[in-house]
Protein backbone atom coordinates (compact mmCIF):
# COMPACT_ATOMS: atom_id res chain seq x y z
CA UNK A 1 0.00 0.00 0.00
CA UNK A 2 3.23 2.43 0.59
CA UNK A 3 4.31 1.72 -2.24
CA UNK A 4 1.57 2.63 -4.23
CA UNK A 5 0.48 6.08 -2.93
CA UNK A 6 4.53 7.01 -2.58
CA UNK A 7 4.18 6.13 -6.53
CA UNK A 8 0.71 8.15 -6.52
CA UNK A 9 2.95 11.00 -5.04
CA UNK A 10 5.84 11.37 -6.61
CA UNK A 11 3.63 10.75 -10.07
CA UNK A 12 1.54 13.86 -9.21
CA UNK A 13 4.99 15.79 -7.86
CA UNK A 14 6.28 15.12 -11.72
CA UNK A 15 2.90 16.12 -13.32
CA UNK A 16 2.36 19.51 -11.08
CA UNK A 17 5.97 20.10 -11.87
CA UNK A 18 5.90 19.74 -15.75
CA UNK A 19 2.45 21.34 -15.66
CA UNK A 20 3.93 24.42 -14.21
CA UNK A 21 6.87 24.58 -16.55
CA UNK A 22 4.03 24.27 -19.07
CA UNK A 23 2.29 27.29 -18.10
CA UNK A 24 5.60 29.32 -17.22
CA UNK A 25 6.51 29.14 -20.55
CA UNK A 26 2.96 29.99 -22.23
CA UNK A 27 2.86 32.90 -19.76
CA UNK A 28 6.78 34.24 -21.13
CA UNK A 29 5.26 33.51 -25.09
CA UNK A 30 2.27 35.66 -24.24
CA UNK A 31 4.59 38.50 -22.29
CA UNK A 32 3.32 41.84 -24.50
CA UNK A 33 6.00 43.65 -26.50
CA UNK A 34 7.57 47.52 -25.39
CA UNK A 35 5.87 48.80 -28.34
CA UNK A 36 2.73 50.27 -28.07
CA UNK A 37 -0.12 52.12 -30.72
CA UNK A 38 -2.88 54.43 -29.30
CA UNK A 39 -5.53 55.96 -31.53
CA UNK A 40 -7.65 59.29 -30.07
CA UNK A 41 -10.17 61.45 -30.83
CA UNK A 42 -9.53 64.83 -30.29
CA UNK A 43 -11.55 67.90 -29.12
CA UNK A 44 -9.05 71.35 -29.86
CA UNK A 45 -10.02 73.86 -27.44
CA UNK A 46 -9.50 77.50 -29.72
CA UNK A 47 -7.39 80.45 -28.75
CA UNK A 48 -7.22 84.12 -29.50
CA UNK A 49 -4.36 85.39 -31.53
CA UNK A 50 -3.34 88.80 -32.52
CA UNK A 51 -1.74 89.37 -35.42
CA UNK A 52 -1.41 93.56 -36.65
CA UNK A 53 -4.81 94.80 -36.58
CA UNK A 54 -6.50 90.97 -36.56
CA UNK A 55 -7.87 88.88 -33.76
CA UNK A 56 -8.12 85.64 -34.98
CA UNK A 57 -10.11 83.59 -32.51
CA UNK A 58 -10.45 79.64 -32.96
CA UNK A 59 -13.27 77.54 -31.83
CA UNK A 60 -13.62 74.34 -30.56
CA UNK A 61 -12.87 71.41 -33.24
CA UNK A 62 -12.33 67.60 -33.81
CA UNK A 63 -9.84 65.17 -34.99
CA UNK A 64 -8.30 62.21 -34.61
CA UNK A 65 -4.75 61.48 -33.50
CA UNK A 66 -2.12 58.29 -33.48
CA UNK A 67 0.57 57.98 -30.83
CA UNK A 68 3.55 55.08 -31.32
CA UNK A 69 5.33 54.07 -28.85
CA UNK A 70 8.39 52.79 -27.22
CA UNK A 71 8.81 52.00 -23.45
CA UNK A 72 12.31 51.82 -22.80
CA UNK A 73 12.59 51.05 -19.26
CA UNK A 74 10.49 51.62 -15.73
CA UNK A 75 7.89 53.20 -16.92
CA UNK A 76 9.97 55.59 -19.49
CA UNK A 77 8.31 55.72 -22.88
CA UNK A 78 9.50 57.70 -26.62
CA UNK A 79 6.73 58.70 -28.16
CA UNK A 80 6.13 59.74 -31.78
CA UNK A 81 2.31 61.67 -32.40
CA UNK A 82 0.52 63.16 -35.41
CA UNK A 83 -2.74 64.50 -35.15
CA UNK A 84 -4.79 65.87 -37.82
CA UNK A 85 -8.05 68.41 -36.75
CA UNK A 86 -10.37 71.10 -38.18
CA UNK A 87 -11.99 74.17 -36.55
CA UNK A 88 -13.42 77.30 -37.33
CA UNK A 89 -11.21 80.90 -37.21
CA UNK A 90 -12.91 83.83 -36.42
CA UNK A 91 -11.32 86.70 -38.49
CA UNK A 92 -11.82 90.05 -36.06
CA UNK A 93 -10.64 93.46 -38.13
CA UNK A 94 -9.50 95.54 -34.69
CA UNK A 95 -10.04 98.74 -36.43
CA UNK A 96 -13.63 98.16 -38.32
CA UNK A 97 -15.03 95.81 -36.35
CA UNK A 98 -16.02 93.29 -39.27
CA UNK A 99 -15.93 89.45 -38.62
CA UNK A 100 -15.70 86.66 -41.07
CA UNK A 101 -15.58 83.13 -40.17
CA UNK A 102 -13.24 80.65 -41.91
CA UNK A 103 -12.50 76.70 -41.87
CA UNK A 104 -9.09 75.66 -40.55
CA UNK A 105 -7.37 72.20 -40.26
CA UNK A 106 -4.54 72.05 -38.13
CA UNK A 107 -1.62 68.50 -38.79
CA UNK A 108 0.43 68.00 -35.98
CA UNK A 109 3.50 65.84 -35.45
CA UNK A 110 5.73 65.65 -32.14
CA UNK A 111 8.03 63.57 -30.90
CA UNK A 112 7.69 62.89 -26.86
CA UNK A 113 9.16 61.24 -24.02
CA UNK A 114 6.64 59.63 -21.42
CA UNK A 115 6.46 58.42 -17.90
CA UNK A 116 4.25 56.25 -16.65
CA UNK A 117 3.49 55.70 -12.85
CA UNK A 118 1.03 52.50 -11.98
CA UNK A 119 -1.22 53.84 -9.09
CA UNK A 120 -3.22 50.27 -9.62
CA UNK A 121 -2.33 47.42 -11.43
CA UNK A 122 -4.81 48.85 -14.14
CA UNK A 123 -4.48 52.71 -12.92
CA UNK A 124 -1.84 54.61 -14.66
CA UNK A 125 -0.69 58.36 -14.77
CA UNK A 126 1.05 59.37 -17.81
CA UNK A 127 3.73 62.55 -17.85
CA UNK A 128 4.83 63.63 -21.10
CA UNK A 129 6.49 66.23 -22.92
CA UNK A 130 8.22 66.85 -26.26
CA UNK A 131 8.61 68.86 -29.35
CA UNK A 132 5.57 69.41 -31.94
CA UNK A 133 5.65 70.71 -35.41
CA UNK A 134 1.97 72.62 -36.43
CA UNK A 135 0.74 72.71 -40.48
CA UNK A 136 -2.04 75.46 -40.31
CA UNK A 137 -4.28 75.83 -42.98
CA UNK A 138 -6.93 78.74 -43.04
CA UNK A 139 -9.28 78.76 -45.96
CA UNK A 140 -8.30 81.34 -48.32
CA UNK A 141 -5.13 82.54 -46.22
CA UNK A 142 -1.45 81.00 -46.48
CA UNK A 143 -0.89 78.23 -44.64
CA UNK A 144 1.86 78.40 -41.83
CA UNK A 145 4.36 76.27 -40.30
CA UNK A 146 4.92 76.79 -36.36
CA UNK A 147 6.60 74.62 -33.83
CA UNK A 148 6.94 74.66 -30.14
CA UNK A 149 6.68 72.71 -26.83
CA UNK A 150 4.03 70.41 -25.66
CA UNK A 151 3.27 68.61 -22.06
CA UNK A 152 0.62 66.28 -21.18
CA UNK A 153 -1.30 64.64 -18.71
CA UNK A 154 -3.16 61.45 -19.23
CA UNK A 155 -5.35 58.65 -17.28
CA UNK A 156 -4.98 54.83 -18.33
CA UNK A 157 -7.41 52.21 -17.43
CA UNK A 158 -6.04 48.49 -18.40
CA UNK A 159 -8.93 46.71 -19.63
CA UNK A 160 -6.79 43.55 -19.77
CA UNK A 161 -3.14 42.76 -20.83
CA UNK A 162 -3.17 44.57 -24.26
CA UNK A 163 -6.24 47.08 -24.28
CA UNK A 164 -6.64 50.08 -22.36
CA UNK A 165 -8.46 53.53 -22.46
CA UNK A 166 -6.90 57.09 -21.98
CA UNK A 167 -8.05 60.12 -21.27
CA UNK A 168 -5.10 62.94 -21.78
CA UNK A 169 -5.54 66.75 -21.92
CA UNK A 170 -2.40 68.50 -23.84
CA UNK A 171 -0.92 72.33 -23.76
CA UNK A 172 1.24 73.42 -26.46
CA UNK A 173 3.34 76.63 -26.28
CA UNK A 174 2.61 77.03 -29.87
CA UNK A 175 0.72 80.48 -30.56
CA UNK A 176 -2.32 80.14 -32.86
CA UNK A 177 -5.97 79.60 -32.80
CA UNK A 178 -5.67 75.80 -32.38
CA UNK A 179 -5.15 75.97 -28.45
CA UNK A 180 -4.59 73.51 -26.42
CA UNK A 181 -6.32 69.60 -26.97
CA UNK A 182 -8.40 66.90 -25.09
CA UNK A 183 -7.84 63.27 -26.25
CA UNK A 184 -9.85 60.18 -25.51
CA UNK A 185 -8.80 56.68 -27.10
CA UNK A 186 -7.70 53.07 -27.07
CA UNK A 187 -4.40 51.61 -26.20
CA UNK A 188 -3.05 48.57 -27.54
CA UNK A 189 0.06 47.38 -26.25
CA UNK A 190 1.60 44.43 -28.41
């Protein structure tokens, strides 16, 4: 009878043991990548701009926006961005008082560097900043090239391993009727 529960034993030992090797090595297959893709919608938030004896005042627009990413260690990300949005510019003549609206689109591209701190294990706070580049486009004026600073703040909710949401809100130091931005989107992490 010892003999055949010691052989019971060490038969189960051997299984649980090559049954966890089993799953050890599933669980370092499935490990996600340091890359990263998140897709937003944007909402551009308009600012007031003088320029000689202009106001041009922007209102609130949409867009969408792409983010690829890089983490390269503790929670340190590189980040490159484009966004692409449209708006409408309020054209102010200082001295007569006329207005004229106009339609606007706005392509952005930046390249950031990004910490992220894990209050939860699904809870994150993102901290970035970087450089941006700005294509503005106002209907029947010359487009313009600008570029400047931008810092960010974002939420992260893990919905599982690969998948989360964000909500980030952006300020750029670049000066034009764009303003400043409000993302929401998806995070895939691969």
């Amino acid at each position: 009878m010892k003999k055949i529960v010691s052989a019971i034993l060490l038969s189960s030992l051997v299984s649980m043991s090559a049954y966890a090797e089993e799953v050890e090595a599933t669980e370092q297959s499935e490990e996600k990548s340091d890359f990263y893709v998140a897709v937003k919608a944007i909402a551009t938030l308009g600012s007031s701009v003088d320029e000689e004896n202009l106001t041009l005042k922007g209102g609130t627009g949409a867009g969408l926006g792409i983010d690829l990413g890089y983490e390269i260690s503790h929670g340190f990300s590189i980040e490159v961005d484009g966004t692409y949005a449209v708006n409408t510019v309020t054209e102010t003549n200082n001295d007569t008082g006329d207005s004229e609206d106009f339609s606007a689109s706005y392509a952005t591209s930046s390249m950031d560097i990004a910490y992220r701190y894990m209050a939860t294990e699904a809870l994150g706070l993102v901290l970035k900043g970087g450089y941006e580049f700005e294509y503005e486009k106002i209907d029947t004026k010359d487009s313009a090239t600008d570029s400047g600073f931008v810092y960010a703040a974002a939420l992260t909710y893990e919905l599982n391993e690969h998948i989360g949401i964000l909500g980030e809100y952006e300020v750029t130091t670049i000066d034009g009727p764009r303003g400043n931005s409000a993302f929401a989107g998806i995070e895939y992490s691969f």
